[in-house]
Protein backbone atom coordinates (compact mmCIF):
# COMPACT_ATOMS: atom_id res chain seq x y z
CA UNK A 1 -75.31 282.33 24.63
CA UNK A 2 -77.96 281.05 27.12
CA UNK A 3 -77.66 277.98 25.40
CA UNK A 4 -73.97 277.65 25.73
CA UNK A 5 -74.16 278.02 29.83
CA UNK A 6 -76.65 275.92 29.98
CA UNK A 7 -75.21 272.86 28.10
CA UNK A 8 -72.37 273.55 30.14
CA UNK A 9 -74.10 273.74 33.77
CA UNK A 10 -75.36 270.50 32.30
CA UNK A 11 -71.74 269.06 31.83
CA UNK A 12 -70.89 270.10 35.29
CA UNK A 13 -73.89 268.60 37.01
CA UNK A 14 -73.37 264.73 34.80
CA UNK A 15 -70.09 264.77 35.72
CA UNK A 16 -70.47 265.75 39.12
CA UNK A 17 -73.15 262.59 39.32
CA UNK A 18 -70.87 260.36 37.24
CA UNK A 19 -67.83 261.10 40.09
CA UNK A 20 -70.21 260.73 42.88
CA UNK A 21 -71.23 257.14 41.32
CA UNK A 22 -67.73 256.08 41.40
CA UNK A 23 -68.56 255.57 37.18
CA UNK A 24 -66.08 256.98 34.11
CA UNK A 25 -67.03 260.14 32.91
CA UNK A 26 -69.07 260.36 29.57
CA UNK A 27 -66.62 261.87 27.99
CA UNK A 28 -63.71 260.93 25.58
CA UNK A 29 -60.42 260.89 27.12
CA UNK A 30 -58.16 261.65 24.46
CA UNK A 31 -57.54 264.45 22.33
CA UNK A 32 -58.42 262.29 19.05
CA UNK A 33 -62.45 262.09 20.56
CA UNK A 34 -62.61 265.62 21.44
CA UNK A 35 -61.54 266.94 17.79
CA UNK A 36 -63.66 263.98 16.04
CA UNK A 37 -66.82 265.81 18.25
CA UNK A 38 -65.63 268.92 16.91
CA UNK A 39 -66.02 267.00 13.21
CA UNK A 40 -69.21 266.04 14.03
CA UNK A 41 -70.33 269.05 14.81
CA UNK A 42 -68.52 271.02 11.72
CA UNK A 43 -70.29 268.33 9.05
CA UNK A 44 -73.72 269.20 11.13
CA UNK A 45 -72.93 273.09 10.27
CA UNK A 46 -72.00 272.37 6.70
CA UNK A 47 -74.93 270.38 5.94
CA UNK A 48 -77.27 273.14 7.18
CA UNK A 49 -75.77 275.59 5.18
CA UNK A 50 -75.92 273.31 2.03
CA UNK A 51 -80.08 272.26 2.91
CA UNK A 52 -80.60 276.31 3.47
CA UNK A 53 -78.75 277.44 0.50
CA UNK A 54 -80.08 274.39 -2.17
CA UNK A 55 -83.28 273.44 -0.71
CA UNK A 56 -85.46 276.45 0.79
C-alpha cells in the first residue's frame, strides 16, 4: 500500500513539474496507452508466476 501512495505522490509531483515547464505530460493520452500499460504490467505478473512456479 505504501508503495501505491508513493508512486502516486510521485505522479502528482512530475506532472505538477511537467505543467509548470510549459512541457506535455509523460503520460499517454489515449485510452489505447493506458490499457497497453495495463498489458505490460499483466505479462510482468504472469511471467513471475510462471519463473516462481517452474524455476524455484
Amino acid at each position: 500500500m505504501a508503495e501505491l501512495l508513493m508512486s502516486t505522490l510521485a505522479g502528482f509531483i512530475i506532472g505538477a513539474i511537467f505543467t509548470a515547464i510549459k512541457l506535455p505530460i509523460p503520460a499517454p493520452p489515449v485510452l489505447s496507452g493506458c490499457v497497453a500499460i495495463l498489458g505490460v504490467w499483466g505479462g510482468h505478473q504472469i511471467m513471475l508466476q510462471i519463473t516462481e512456479r517452474f524455476f524455484s
